[in-house]
N, C-alpha and C. Protein backbone atom coordinates (compact mmCIF):
# COMPACT_ATOMS: atom_id res chain seq x y z
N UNK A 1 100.38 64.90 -3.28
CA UNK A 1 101.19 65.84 -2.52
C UNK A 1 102.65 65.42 -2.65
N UNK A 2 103.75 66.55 -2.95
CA UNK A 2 104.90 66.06 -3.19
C UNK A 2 105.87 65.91 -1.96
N UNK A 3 106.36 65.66 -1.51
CA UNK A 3 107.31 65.27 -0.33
C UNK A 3 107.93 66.35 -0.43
N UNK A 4 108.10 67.20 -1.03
CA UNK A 4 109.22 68.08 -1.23
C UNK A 4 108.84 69.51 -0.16
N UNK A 5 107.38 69.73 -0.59
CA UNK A 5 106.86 71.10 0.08
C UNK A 5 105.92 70.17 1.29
N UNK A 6 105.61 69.06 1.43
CA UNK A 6 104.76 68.69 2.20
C UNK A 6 105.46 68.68 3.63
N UNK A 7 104.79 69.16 4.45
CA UNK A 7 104.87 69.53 6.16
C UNK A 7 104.14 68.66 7.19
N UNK A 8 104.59 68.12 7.43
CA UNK A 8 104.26 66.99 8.95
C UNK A 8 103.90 67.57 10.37
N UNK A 9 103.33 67.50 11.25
CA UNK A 9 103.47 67.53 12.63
C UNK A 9 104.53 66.65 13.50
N UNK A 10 104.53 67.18 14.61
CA UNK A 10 105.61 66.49 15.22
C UNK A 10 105.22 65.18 16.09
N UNK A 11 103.81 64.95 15.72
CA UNK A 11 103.10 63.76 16.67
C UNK A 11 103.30 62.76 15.37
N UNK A 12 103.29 63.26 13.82
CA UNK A 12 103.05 62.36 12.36
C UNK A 12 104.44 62.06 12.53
N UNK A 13 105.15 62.66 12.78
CA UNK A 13 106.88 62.51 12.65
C UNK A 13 107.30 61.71 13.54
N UNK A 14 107.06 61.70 14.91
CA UNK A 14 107.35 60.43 16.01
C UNK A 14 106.33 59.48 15.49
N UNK A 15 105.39 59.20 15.22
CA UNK A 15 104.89 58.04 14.87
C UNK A 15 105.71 57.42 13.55
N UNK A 16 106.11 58.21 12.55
CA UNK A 16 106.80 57.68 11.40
C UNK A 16 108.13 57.55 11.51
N UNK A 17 108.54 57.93 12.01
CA UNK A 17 109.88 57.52 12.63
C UNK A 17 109.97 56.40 13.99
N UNK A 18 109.31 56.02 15.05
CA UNK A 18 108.78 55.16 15.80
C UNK A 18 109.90 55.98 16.96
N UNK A 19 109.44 57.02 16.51
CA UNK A 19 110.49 57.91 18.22
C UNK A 19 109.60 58.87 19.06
N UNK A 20 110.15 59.13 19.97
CA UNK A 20 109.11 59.66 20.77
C UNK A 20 109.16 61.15 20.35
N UNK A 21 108.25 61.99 20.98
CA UNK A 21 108.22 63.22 21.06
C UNK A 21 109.11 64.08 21.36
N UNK A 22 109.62 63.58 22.99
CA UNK A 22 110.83 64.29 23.30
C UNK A 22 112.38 64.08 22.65
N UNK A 23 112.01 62.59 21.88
CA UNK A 23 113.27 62.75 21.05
C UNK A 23 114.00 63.44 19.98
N UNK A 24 112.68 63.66 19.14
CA UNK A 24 112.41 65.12 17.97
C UNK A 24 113.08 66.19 18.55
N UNK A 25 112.29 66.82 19.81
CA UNK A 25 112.53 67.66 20.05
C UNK A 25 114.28 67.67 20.85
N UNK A 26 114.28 66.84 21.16
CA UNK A 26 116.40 66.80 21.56
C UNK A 26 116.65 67.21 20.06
N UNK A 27 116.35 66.54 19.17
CA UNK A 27 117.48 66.39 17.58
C UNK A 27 116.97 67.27 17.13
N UNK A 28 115.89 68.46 17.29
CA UNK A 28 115.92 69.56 16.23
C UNK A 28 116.92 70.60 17.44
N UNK A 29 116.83 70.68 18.55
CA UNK A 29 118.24 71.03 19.70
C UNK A 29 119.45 71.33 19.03
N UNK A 30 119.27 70.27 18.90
CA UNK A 30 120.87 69.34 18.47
C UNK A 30 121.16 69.41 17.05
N UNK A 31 120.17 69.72 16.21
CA UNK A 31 120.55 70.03 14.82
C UNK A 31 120.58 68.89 14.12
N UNK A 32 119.98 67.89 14.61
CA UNK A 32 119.80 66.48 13.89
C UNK A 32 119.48 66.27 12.86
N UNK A 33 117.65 66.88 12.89
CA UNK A 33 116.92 66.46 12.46
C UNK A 33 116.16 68.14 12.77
N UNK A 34 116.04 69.02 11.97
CA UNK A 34 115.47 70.42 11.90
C UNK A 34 114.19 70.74 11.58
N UNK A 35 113.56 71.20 12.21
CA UNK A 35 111.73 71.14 12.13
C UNK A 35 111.77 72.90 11.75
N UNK A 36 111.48 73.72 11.25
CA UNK A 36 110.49 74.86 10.81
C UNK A 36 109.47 74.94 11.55
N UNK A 37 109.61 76.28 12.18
CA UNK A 37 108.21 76.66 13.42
C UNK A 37 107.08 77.49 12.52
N UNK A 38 105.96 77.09 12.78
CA UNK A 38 105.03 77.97 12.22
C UNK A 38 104.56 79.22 13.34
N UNK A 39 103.98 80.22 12.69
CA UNK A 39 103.97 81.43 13.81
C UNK A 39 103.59 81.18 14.87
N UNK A 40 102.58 79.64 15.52
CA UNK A 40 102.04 79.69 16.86
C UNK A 40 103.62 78.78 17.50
N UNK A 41 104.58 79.10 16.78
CA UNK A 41 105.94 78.13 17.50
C UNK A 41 105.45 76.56 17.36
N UNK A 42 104.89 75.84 16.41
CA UNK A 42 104.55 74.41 16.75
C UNK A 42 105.76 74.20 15.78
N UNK A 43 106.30 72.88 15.62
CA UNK A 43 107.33 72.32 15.08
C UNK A 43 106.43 71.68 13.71
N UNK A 44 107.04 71.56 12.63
CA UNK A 44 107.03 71.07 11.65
C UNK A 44 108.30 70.48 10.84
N UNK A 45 107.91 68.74 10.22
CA UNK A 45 109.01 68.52 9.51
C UNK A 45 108.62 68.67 8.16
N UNK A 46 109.58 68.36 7.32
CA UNK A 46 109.49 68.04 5.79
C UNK A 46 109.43 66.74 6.17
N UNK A 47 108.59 66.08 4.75
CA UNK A 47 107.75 64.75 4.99
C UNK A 47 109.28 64.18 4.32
N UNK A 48 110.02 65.26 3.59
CA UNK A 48 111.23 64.47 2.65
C UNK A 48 112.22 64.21 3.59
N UNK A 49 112.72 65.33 4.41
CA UNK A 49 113.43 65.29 5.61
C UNK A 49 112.94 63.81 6.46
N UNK A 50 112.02 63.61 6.58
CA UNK A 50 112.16 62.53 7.62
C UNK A 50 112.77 61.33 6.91
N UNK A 51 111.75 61.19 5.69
CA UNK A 51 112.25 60.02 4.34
C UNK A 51 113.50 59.82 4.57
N UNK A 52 114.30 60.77 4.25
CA UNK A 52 116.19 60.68 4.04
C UNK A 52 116.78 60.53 5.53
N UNK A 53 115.84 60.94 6.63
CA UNK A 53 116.45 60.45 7.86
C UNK A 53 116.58 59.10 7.88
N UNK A 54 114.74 58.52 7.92
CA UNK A 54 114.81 57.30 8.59
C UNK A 54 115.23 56.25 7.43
N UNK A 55 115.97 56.58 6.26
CA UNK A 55 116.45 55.56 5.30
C UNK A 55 118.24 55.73 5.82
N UNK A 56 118.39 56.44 6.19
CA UNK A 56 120.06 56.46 6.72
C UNK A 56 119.94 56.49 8.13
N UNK A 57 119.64 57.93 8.94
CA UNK A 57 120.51 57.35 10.49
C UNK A 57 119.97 56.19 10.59
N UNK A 58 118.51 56.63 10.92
CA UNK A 58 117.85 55.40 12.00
C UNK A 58 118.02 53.90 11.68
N UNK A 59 118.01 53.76 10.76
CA UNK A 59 118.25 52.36 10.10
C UNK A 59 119.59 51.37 10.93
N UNK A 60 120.47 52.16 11.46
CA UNK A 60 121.64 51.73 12.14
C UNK A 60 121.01 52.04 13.41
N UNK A 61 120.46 52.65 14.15
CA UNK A 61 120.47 52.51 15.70
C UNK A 61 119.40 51.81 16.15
N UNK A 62 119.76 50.79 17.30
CA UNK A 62 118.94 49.87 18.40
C UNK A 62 117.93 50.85 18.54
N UNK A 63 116.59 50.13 18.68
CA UNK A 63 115.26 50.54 18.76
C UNK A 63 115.36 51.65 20.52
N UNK A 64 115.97 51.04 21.63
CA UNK A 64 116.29 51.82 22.56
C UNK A 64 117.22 53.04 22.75
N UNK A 65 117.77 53.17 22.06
CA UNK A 65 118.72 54.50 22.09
C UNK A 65 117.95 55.43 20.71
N UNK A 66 117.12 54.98 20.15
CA UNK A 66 116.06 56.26 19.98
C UNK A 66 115.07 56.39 20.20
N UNK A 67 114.75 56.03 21.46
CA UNK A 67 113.76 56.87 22.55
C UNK A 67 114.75 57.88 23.31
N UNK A 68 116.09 57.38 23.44
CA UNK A 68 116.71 58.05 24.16
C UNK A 68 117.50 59.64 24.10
N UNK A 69 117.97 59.57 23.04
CA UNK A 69 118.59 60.37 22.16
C UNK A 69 118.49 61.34 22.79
């Protein structure tokens, strides 16, 4: 499966990122970090999108200010 078209949940995405649920959901808010709704409204990421997140932001912020976010 290529990272490119591959689609995550938002429970696979806080676990792979080590953030919580409600933090996802602040940063797709906020335009952080942008999830794609499927028709029942559930959030989905790109598996690539998270990749290029958590190799740049997260890498710089204290483990506590992203739960917080």
């Amino acid at each position: 499966m290529g990272t490119e078209k591959a689609y995550v949940s938002i429970g696979f995405a806080s676990k792979y990122l080590d953030v919580s649920i409600d933090a996802l959901r602040n940063w797709d808010e906020k335009g952080l970090l942008v999830a794609m709704r499927t028709g029942g409204k559930h959030r989905r990421y790109r598996l690539s999108d998270l990749v290029a997140f958590k190799a740049g932001f997260l890498k710089f912020m204290p483990r506590c200010e992203k739960k917080n976010i």
